[in-house]
PDB file of N, CA and C in Angstrom:
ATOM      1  N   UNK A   1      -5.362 -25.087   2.431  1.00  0.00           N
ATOM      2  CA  UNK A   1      -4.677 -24.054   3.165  1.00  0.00           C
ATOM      3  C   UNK A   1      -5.527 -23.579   4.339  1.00  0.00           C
ATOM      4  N   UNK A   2      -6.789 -23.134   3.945  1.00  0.00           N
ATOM      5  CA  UNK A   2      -7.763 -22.839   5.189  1.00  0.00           C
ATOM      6  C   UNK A   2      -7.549 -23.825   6.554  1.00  0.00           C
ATOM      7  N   UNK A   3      -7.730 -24.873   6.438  1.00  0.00           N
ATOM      8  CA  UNK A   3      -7.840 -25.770   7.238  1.00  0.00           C
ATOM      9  C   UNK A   3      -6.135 -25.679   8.180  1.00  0.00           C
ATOM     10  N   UNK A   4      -5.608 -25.721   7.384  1.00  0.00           N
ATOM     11  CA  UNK A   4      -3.974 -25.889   8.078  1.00  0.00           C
ATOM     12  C   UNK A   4      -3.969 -24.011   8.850  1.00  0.00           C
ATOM     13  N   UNK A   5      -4.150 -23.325   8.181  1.00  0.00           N
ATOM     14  CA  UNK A   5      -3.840 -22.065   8.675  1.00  0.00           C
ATOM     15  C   UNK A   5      -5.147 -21.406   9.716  1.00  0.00           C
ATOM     16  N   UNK A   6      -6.204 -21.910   9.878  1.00  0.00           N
ATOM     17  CA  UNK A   6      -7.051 -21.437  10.537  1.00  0.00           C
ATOM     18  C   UNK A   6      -6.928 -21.253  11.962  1.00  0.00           C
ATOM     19  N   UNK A   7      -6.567 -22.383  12.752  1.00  0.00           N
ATOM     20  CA  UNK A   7      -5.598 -21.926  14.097  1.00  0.00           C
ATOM     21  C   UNK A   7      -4.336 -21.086  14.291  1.00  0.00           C
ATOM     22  N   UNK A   8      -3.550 -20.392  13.457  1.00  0.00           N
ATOM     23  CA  UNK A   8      -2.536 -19.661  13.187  1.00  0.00           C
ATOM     24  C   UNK A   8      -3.391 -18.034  12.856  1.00  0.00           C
ATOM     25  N   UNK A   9      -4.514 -18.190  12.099  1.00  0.00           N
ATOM     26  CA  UNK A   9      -4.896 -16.744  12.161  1.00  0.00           C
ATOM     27  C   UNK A   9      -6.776 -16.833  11.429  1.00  0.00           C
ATOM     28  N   UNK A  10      -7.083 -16.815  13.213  1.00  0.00           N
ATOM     29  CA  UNK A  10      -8.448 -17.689  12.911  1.00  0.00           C
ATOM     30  C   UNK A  10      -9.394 -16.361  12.432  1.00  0.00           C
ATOM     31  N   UNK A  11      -9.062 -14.936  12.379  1.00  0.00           N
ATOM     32  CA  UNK A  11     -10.210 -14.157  12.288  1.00  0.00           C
ATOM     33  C   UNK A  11      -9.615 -13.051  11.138  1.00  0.00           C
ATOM     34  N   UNK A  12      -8.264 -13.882  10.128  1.00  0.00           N
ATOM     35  CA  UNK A  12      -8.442 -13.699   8.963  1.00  0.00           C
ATOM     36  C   UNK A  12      -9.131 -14.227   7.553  1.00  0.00           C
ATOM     37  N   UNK A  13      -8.849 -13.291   6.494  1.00  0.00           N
ATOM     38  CA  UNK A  13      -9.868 -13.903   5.365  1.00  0.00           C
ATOM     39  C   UNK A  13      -8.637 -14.666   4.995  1.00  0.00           C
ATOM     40  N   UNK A  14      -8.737 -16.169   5.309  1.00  0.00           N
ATOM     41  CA  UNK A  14      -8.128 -17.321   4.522  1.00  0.00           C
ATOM     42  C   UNK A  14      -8.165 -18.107   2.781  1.00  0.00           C
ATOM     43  N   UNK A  15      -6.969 -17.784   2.517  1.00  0.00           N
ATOM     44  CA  UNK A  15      -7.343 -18.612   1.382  1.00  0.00           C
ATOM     45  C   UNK A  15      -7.562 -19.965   1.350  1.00  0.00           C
ATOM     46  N   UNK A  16      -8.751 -20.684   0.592  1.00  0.00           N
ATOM     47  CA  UNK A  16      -9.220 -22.315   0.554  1.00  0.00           C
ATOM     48  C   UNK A  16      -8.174 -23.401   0.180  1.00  0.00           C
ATOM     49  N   UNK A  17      -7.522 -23.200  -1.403  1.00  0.00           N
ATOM     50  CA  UNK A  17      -6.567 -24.257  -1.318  1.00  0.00           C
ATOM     51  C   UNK A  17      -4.960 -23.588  -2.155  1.00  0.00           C
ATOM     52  N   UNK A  18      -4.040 -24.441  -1.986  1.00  0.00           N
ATOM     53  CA  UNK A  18      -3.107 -24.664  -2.858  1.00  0.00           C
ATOM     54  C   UNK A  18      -2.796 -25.982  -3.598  1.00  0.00           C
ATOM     55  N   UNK A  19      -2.297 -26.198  -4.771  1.00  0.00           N
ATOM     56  CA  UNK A  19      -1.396 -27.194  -5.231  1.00  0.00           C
ATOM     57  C   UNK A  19      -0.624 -27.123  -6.109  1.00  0.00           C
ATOM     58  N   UNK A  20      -0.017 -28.431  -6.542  1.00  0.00           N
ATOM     59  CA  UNK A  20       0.880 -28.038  -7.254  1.00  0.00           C
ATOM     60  C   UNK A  20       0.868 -28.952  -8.322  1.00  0.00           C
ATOM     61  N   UNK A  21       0.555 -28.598  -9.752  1.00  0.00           N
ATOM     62  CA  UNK A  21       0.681 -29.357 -11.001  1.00  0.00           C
ATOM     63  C   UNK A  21       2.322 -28.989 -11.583  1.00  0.00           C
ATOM     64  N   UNK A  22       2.357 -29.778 -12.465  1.00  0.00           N
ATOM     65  CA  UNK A  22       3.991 -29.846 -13.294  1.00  0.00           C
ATOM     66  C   UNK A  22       4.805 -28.710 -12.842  1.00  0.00           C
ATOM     67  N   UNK A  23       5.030 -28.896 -11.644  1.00  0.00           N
ATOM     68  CA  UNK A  23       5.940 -28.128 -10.628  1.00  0.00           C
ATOM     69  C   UNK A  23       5.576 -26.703 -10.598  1.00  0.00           C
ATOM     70  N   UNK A  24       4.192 -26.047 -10.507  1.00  0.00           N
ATOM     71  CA  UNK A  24       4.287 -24.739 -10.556  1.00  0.00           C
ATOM     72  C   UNK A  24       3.067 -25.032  -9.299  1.00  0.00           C
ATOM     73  N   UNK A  25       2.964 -23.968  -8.550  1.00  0.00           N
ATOM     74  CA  UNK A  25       2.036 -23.999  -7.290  1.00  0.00           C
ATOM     75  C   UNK A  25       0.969 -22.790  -7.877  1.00  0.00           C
ATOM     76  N   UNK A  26      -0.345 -23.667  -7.984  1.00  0.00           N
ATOM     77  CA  UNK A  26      -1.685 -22.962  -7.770  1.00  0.00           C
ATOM     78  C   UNK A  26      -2.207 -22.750  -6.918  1.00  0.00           C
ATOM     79  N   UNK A  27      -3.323 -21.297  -6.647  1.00  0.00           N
ATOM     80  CA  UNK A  27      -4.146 -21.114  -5.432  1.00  0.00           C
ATOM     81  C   UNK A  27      -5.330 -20.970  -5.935  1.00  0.00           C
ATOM     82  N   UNK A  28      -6.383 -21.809  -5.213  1.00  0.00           N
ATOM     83  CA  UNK A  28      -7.857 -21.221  -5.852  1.00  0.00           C
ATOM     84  C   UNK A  28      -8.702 -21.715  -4.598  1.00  0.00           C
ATOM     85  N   UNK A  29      -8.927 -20.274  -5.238  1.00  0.00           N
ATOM     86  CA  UNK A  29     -10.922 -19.887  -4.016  1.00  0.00           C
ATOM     87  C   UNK A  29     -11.960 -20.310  -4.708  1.00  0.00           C
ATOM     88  N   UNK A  30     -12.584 -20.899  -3.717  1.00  0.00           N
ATOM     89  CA  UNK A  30     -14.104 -21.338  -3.876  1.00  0.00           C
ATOM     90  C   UNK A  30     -14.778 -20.687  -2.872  1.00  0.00           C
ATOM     91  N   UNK A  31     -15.540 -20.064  -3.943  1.00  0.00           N
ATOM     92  CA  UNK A  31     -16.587 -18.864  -3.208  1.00  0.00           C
ATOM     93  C   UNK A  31     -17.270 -18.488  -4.121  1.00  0.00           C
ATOM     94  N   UNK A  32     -18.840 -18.470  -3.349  1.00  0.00           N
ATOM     95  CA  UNK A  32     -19.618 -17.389  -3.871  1.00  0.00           C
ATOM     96  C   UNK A  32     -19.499 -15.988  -5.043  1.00  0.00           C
ATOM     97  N   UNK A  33     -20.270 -15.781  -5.943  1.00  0.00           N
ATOM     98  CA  UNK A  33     -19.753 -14.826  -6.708  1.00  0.00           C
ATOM     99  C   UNK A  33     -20.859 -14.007  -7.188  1.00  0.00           C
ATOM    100  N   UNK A  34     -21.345 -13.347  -5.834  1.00  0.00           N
ATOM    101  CA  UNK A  34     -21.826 -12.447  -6.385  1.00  0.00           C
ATOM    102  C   UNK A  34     -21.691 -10.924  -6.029  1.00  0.00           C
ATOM    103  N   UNK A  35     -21.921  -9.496  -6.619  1.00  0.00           N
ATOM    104  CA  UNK A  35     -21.723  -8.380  -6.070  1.00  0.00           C
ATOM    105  C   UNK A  35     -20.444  -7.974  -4.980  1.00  0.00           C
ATOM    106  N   UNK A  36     -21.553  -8.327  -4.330  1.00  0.00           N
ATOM    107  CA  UNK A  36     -20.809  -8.048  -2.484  1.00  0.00           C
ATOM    108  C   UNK A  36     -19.879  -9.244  -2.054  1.00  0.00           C
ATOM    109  N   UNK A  37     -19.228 -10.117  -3.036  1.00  0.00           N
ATOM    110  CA  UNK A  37     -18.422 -11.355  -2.801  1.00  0.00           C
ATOM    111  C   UNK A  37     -17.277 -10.843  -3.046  1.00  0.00           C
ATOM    112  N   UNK A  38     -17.180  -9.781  -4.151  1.00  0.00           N
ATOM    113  CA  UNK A  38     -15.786  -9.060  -5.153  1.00  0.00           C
ATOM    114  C   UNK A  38     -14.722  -8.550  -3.583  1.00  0.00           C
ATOM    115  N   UNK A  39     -15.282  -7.646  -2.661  1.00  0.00           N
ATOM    116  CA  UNK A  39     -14.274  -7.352  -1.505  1.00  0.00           C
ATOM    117  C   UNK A  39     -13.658  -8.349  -1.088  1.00  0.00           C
ATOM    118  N   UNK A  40     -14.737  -9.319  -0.740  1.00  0.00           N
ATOM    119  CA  UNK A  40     -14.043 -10.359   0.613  1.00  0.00           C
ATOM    120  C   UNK A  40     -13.049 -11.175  -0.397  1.00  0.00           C
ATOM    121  N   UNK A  41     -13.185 -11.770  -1.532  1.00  0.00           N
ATOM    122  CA  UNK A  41     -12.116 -12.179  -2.500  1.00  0.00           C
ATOM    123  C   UNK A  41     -10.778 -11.624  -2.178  1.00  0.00           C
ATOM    124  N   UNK A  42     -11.407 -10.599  -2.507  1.00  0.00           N
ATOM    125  CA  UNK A  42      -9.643  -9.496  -3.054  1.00  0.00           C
ATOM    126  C   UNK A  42      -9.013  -9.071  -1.720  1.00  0.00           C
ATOM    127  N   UNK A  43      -9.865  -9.268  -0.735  1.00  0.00           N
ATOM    128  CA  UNK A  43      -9.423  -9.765   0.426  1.00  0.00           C
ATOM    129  C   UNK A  43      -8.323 -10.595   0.859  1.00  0.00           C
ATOM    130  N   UNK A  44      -9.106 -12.041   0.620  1.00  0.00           N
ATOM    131  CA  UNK A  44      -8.215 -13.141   0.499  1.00  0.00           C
ATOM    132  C   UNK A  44      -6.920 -12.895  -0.329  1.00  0.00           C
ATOM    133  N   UNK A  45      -7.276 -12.808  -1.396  1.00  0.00           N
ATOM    134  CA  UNK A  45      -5.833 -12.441  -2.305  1.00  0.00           C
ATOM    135  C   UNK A  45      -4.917 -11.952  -1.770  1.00  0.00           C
ATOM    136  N   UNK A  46      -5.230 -10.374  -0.813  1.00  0.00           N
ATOM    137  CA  UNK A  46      -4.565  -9.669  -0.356  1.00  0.00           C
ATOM    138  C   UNK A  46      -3.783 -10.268   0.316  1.00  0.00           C
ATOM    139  N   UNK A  47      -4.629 -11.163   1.250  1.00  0.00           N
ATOM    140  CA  UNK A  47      -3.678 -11.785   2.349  1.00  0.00           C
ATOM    141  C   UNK A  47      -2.745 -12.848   2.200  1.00  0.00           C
ATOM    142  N   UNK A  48      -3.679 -13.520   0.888  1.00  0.00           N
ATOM    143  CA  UNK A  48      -2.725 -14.304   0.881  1.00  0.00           C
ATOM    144  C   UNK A  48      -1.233 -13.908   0.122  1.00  0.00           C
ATOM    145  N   UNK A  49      -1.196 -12.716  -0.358  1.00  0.00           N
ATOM    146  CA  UNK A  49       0.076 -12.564  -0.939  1.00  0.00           C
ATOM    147  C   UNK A  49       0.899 -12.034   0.008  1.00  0.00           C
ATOM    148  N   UNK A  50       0.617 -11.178   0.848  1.00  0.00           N
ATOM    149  CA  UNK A  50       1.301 -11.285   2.247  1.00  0.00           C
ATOM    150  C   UNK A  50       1.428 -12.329   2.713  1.00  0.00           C
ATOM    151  N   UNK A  51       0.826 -13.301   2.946  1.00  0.00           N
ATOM    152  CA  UNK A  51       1.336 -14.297   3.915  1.00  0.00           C
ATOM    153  C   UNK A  51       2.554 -15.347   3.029  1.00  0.00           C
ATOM    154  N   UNK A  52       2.210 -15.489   1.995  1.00  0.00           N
ATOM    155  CA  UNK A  52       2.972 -16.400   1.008  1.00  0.00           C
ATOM    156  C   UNK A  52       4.451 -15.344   1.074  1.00  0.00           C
ATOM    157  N   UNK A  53       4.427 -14.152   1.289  1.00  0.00           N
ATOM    158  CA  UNK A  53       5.456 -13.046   0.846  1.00  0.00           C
ATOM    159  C   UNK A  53       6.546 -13.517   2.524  1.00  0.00           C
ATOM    160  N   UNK A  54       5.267 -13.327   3.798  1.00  0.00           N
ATOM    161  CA  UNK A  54       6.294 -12.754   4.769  1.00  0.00           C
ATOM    162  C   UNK A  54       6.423 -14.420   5.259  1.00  0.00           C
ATOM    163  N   UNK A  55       5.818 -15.713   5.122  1.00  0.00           N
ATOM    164  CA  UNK A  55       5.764 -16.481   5.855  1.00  0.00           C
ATOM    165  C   UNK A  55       6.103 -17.920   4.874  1.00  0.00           C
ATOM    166  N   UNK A  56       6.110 -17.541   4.025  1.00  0.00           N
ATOM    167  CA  UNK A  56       5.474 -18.844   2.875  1.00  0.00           C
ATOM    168  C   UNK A  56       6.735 -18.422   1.298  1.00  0.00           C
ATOM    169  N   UNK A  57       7.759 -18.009   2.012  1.00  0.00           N
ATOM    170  CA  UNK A  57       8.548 -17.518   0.772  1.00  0.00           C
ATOM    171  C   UNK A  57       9.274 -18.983  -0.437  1.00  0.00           C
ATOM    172  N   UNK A  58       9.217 -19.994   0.318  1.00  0.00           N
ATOM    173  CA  UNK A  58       9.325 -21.342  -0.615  1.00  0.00           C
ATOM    174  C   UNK A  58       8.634 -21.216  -1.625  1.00  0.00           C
ATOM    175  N   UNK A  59       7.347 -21.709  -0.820  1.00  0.00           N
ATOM    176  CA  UNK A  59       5.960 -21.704  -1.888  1.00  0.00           C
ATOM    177  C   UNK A  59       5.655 -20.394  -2.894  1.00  0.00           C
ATOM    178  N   UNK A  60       6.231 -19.397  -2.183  1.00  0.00           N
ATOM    179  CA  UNK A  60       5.790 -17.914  -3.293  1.00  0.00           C
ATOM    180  C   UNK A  60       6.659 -18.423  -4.387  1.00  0.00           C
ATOM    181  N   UNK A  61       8.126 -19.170  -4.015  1.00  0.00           N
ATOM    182  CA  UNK A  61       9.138 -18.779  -5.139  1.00  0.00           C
ATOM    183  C   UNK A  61       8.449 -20.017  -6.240  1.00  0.00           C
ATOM    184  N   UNK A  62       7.920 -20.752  -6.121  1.00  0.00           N
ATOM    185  CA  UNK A  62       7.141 -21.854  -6.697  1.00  0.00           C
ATOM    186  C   UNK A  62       6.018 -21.916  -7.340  1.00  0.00           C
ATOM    187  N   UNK A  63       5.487 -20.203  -7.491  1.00  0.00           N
ATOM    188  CA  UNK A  63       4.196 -19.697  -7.953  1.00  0.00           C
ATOM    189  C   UNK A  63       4.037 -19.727  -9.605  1.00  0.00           C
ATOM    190  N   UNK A  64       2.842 -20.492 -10.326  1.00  0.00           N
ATOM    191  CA  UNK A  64       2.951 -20.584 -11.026  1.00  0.00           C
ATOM    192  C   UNK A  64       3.557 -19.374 -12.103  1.00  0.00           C
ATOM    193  N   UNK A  65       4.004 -19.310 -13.066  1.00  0.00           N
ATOM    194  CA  UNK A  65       4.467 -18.045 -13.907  1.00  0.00           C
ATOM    195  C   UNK A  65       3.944 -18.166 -15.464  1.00  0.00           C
ATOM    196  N   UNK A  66       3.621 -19.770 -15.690  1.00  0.00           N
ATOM    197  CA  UNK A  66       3.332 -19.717 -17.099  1.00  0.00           C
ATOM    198  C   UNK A  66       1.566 -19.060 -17.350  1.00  0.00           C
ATOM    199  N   UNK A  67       0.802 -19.133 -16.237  1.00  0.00           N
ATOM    200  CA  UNK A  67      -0.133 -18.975 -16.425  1.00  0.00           C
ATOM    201  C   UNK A  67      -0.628 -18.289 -14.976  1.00  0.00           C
ATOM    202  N   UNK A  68      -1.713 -17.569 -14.948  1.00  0.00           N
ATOM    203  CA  UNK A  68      -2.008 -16.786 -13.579  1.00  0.00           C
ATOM    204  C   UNK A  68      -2.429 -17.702 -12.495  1.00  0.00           C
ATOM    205  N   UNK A  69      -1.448 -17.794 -11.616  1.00  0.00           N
ATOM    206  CA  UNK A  69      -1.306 -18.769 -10.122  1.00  0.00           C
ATOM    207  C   UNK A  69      -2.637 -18.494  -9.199  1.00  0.00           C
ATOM    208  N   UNK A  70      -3.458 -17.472  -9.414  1.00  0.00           N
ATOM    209  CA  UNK A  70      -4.635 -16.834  -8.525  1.00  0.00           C
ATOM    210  C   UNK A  70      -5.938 -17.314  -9.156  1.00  0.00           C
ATOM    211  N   UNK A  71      -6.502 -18.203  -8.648  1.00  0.00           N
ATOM    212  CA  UNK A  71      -8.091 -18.387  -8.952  1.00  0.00           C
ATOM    213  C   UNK A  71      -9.402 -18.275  -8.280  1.00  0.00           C
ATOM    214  N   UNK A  72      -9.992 -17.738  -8.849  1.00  0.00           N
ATOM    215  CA  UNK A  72     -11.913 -17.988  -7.611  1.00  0.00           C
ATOM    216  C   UNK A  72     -12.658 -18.946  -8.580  1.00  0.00           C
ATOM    217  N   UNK A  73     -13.055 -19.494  -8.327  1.00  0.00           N
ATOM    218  CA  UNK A  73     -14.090 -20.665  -8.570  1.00  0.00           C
ATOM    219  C   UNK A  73     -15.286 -20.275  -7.955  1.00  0.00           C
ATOM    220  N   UNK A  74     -16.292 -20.003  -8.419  1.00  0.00           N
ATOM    221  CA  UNK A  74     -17.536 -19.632  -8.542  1.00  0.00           C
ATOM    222  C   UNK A  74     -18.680 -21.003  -7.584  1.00  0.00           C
ATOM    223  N   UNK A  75     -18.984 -20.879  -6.470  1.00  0.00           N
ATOM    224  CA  UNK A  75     -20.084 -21.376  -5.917  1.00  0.00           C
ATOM    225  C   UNK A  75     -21.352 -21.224  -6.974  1.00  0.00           C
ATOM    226  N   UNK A  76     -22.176 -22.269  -7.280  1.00  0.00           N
ATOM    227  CA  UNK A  76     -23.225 -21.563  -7.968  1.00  0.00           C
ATOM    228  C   UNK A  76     -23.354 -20.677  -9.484  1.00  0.00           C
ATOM    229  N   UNK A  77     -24.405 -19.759  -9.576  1.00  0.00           N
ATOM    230  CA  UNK A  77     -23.908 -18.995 -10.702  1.00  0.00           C
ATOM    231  C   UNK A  77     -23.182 -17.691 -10.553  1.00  0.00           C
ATOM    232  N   UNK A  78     -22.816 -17.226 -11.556  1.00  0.00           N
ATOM    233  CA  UNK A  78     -22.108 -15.586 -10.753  1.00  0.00           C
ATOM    234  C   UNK A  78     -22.951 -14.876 -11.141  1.00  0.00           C
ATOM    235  N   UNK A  79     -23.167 -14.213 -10.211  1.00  0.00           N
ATOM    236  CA  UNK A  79     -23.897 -13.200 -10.749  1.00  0.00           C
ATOM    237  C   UNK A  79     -23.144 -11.314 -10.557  1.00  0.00           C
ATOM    238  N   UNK A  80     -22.152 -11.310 -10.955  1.00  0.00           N
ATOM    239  CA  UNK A  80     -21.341  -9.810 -10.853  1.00  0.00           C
ATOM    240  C   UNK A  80     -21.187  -9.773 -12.785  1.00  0.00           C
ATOM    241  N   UNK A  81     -22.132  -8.820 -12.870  1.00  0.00           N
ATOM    242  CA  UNK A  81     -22.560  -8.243 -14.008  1.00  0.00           C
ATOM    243  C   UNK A  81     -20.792  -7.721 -14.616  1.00  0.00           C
ATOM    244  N   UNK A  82     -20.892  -7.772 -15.623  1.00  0.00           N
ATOM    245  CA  UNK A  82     -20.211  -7.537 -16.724  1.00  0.00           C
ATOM    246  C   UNK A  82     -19.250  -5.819 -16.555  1.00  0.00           C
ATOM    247  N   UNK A  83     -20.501  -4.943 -16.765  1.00  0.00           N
ATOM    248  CA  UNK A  83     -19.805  -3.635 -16.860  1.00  0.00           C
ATOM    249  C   UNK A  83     -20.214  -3.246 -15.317  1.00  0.00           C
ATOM    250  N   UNK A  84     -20.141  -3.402 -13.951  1.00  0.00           N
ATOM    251  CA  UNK A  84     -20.383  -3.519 -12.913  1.00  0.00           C
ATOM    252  C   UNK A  84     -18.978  -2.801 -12.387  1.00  0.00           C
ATOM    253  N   UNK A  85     -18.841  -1.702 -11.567  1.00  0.00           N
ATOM    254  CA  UNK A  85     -17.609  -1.091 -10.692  1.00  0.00           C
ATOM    255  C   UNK A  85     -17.151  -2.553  -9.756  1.00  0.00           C
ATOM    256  N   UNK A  86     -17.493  -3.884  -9.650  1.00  0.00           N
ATOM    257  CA  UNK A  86     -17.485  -4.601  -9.012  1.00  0.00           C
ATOM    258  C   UNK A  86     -16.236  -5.584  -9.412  1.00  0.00           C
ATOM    259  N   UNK A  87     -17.106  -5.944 -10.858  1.00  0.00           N
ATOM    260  CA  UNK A  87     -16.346  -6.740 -12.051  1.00  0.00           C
ATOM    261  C   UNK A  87     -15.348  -5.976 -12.557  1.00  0.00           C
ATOM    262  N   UNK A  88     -14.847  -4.875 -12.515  1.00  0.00           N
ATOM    263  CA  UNK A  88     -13.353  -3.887 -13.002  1.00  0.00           C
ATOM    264  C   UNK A  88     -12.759  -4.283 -11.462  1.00  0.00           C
ATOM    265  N   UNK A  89     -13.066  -3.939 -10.730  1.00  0.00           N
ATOM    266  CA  UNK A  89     -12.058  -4.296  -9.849  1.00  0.00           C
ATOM    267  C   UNK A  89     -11.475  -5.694  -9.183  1.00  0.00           C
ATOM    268  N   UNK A  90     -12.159  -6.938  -9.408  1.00  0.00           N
ATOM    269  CA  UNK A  90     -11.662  -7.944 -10.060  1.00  0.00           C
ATOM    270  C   UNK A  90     -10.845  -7.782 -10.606  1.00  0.00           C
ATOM    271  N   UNK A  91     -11.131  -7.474 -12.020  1.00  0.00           N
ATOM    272  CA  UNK A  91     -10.615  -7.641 -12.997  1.00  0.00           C
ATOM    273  C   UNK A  91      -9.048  -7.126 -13.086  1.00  0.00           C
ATOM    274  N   UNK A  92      -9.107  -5.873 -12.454  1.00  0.00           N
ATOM    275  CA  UNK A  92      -7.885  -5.233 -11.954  1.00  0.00           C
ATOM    276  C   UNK A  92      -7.270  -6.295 -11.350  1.00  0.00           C
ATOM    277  N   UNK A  93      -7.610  -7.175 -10.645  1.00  0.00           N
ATOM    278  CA  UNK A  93      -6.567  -7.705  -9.608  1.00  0.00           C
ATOM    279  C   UNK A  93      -6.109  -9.335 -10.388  1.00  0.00           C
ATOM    280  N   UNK A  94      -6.753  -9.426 -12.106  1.00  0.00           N
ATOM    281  CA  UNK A  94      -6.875 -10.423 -12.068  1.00  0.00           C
ATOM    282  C   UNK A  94      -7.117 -11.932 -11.427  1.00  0.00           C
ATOM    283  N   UNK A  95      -8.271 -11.867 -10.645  1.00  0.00           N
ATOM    284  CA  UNK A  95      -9.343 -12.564 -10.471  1.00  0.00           C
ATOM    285  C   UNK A  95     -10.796 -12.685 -10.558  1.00  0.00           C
ATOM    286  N   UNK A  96     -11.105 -13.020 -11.845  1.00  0.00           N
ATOM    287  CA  UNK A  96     -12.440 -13.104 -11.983  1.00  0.00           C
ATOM    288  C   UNK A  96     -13.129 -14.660 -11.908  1.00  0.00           C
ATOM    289  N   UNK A  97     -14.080 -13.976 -11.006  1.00  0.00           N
ATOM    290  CA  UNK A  97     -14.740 -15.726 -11.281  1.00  0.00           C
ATOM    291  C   UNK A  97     -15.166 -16.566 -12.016  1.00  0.00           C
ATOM    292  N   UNK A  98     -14.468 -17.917 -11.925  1.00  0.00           N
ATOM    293  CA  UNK A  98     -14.949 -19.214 -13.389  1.00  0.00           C
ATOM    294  C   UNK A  98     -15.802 -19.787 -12.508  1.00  0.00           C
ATOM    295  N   UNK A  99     -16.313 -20.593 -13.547  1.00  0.00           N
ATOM    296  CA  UNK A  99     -16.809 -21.969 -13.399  1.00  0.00           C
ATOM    297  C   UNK A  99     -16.134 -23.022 -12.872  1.00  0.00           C
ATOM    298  N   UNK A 100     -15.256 -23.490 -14.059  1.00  0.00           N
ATOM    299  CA  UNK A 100     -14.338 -24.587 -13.134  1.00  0.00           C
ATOM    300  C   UNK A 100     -12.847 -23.929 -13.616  1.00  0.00           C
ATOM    301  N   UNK A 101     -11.908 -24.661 -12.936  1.00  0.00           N
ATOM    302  CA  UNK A 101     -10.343 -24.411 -13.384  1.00  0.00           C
ATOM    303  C   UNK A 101      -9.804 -25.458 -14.401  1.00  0.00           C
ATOM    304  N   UNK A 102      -9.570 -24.264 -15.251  1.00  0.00           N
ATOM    305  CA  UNK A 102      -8.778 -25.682 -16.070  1.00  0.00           C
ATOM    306  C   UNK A 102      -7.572 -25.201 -16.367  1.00  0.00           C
ATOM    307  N   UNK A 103      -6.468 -25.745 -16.616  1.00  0.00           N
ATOM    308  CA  UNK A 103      -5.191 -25.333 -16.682  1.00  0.00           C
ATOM    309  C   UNK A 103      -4.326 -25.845 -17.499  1.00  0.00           C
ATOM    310  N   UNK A 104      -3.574 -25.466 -18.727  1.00  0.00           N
ATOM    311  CA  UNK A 104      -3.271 -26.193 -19.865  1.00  0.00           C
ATOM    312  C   UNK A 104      -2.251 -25.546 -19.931  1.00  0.00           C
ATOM    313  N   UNK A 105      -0.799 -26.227 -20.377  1.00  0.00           N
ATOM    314  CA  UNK A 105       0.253 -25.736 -20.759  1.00  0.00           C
ATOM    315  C   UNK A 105       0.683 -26.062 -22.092  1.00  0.00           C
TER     316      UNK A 105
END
């Protein structure tokens, strides 16, 4: 997604990818995860649910439902501590950072 949308809105926070397994459309960030990473994330999220909302309404209607369509994938190790004001608000938005994605129906 970054790549395709970066000339369309080059000095927003872009989300990295989409796809699509057994017909449901995933999004996941690869990024860094630490502390001061939690804004610029929920960032992305932000935008991207606006943009999927005002521009991308196919693909929204195609969002996965059996399982949470929003992922960060962790650069490295994470380091956003556990009981951290950082890690609740993640958590609020359901996105916390993994390791890898795995996705099982």
């Amino acid at each position: 997604m970054d790549d395709c949308l970066v000339g369309s809105y080059p000095g927003e926070n872009r989300w990295d990818y989409c796809f699509s397994y057994k017909g449901e459309v995933f999004f996941m960030e690869v990024h860094p995860a630490a502390t001061s990473d939690v804004n610029t994330v929920i960032n992305k999220l932000n935008w991207l649910k606006a943009w999927l909302s005002d521009h991308a309404p196919a693909i929204n209607a195609l969002k996965a439902e059996t399982i949470l369509p929003f992922h960060w994938i962790h650069t490295g190790s994470c380091h956003i501590l556990s009981g951290s004001k950082q890690y609740r608000m993640a958590a609020e938005q359901k996105i916390l950072p993994k390791a890898r994605l795995e996705i099982r129906h």
